[in-house]
Protein backbone atom coordinates (compact mmCIF):
# COMPACT_ATOMS: atom_id res chain seq x y z
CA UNK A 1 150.35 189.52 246.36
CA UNK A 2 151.35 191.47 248.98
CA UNK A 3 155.07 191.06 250.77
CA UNK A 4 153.23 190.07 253.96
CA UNK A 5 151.48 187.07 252.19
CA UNK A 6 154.90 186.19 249.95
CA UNK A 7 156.76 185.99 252.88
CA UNK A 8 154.13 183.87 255.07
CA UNK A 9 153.76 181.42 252.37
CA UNK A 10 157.58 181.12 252.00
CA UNK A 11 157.49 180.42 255.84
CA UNK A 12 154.48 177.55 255.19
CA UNK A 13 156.35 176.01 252.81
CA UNK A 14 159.73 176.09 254.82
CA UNK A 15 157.62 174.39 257.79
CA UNK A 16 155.47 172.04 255.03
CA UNK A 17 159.62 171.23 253.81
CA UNK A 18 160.57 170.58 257.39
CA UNK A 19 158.14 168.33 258.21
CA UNK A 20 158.63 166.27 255.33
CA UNK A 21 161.93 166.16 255.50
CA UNK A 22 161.65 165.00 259.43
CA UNK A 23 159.17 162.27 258.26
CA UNK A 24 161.67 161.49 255.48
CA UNK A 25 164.98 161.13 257.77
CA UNK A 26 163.44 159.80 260.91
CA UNK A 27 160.53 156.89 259.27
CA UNK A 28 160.44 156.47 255.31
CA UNK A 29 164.00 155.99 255.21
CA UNK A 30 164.92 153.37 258.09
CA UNK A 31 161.65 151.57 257.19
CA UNK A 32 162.26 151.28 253.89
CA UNK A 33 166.12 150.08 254.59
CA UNK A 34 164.42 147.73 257.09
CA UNK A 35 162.23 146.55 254.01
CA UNK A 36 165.26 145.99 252.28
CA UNK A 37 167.90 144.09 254.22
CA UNK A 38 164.41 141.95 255.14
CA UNK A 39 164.26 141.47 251.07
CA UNK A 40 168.09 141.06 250.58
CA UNK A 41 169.99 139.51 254.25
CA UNK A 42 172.96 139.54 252.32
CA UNK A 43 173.20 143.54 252.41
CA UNK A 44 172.70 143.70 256.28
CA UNK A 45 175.90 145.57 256.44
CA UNK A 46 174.81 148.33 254.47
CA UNK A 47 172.24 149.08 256.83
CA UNK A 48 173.49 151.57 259.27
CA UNK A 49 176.27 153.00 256.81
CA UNK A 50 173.70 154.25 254.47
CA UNK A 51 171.20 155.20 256.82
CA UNK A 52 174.32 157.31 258.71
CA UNK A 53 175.18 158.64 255.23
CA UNK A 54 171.41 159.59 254.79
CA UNK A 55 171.18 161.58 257.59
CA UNK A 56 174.53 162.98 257.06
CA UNK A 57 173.35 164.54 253.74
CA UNK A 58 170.38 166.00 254.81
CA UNK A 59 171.45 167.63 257.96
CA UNK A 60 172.71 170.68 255.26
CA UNK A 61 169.64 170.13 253.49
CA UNK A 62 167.55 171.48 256.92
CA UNK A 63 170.37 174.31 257.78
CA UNK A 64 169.45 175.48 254.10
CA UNK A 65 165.90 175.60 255.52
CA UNK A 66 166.62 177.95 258.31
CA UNK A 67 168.11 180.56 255.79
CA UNK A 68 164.92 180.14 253.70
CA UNK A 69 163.08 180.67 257.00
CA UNK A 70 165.51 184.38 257.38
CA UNK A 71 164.72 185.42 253.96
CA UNK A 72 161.06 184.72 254.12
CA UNK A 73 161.64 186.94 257.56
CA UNK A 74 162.98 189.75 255.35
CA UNK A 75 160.49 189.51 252.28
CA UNK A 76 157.69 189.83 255.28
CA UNK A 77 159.53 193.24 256.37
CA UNK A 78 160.58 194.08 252.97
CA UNK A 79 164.40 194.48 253.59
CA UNK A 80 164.89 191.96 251.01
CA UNK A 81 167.55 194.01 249.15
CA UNK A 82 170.53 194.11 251.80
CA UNK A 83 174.23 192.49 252.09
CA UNK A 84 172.39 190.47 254.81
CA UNK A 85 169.91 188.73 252.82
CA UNK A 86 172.83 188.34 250.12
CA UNK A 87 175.10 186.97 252.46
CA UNK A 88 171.90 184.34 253.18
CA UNK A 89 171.12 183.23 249.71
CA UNK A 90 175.14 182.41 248.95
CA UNK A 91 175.38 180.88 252.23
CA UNK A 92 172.43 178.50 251.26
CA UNK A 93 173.58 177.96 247.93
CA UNK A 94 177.31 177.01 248.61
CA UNK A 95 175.14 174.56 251.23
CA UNK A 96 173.52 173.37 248.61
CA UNK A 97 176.63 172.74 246.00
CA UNK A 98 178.51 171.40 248.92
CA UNK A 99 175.59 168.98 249.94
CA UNK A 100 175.55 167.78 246.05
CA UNK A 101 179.63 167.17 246.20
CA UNK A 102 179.25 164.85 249.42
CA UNK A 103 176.74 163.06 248.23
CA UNK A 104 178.57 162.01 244.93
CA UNK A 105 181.86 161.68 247.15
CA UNK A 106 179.64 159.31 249.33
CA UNK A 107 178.25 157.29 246.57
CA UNK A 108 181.38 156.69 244.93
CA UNK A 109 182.91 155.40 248.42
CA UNK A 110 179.77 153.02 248.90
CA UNK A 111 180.15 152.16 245.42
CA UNK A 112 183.90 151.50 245.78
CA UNK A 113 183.11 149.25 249.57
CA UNK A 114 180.69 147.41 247.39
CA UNK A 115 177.70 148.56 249.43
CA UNK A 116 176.04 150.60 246.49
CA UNK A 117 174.47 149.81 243.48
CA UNK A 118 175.85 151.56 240.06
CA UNK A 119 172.41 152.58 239.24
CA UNK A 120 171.58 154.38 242.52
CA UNK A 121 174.94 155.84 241.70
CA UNK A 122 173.57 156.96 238.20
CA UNK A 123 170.14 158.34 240.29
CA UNK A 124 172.39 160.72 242.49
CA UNK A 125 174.38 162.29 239.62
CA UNK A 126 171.10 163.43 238.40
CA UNK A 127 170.03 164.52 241.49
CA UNK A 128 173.33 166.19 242.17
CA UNK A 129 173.42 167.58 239.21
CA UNK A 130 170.11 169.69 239.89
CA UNK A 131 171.46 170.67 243.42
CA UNK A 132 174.31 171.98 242.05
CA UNK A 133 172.42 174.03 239.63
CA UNK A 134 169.92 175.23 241.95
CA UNK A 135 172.87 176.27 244.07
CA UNK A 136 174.36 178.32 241.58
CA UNK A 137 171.03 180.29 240.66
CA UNK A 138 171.02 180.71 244.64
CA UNK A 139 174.84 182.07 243.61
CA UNK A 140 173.73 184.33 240.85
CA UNK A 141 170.71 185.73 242.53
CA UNK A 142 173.10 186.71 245.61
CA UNK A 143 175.29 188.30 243.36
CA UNK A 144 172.57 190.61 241.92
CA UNK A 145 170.89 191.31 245.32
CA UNK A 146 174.72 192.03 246.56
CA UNK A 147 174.60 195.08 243.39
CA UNK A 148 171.19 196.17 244.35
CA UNK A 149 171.91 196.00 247.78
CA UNK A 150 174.46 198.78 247.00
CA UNK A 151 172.45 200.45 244.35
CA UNK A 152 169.61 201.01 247.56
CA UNK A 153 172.35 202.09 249.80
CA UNK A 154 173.73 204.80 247.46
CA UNK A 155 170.29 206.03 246.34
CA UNK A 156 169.53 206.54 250.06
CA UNK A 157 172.55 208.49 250.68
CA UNK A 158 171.64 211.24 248.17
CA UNK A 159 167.63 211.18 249.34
């Protein structure tokens, strides 16, 4: 595939991510608190603190979209290998770890206010834990497009 194509479909999946995640934040997830404070009055409270804490953790999660959105930008010109794009890819990935430490910070302090459960606790370490790994693969790979980044600069100074 071409780096015209890469980039466009990096770009249709950024917008396909977007829209999910819009539909995600702004329906599935107030619905489906609706559904359960309708199931469980007792919890009536927890309402607008989760659904605030929801929203909270994926505003980071969208930011990380728009540097997806800037690399896709540089795969389609083929600058890929520059301190730019390097500076993008750690920027999204310390998003990303940061993202998974709130939402375990957050979890805990719902847990602790007796407005979580421990097994959606459990859920989010697992799902933290894979944020925080994907982050630091978005670490690493910044790391080696920082070194070839340089390796391109100094080949083009002897050219």
């Amino acid at each position: 595939m071409s780096s015209k194509t890469l980039g466009n479909l990096m770009r249709v999946s950024t917008i396909t991510a977007a829209i999910c995640g819009l539909f995600l934040c702004l329906y599935v997830i107030p619905v489906w608190g609706q559904d359960m404070i309708a199931a469980n009055p007792e919890c009536e409270g927890w309402y607008w603190p989760w659904l605030i804490f929801a929203w909270a953790f994926s505003l980071p999660c969208f930011a990380i979209l728009v540097y997806i959105w800037k690399v896709a930008g540089a795969v389609i010109h083929e600058t890929v290998l520059t301190m730019k794009t390097a500076k993008w890819v750690k920027t999204g990935g310390f998003l990303l770890m940061a993202d998974a430490a709130f939402v375990f910070v957050g979890n805990v302090v719902l847990l602790l206010l007796n407005m979580n459960h421990p097994g959606v606790l459990l859920m989010c370490v697992i799902g933290d834990i894979s944020a925080f790994a994907l982050g630091v693969l978005a670490a690493v790979l910044s790391r080696y497009l920082t070194k070839a980044a340089v390796l391109q600069e100094e080949s083009e100074g002897t050219l």
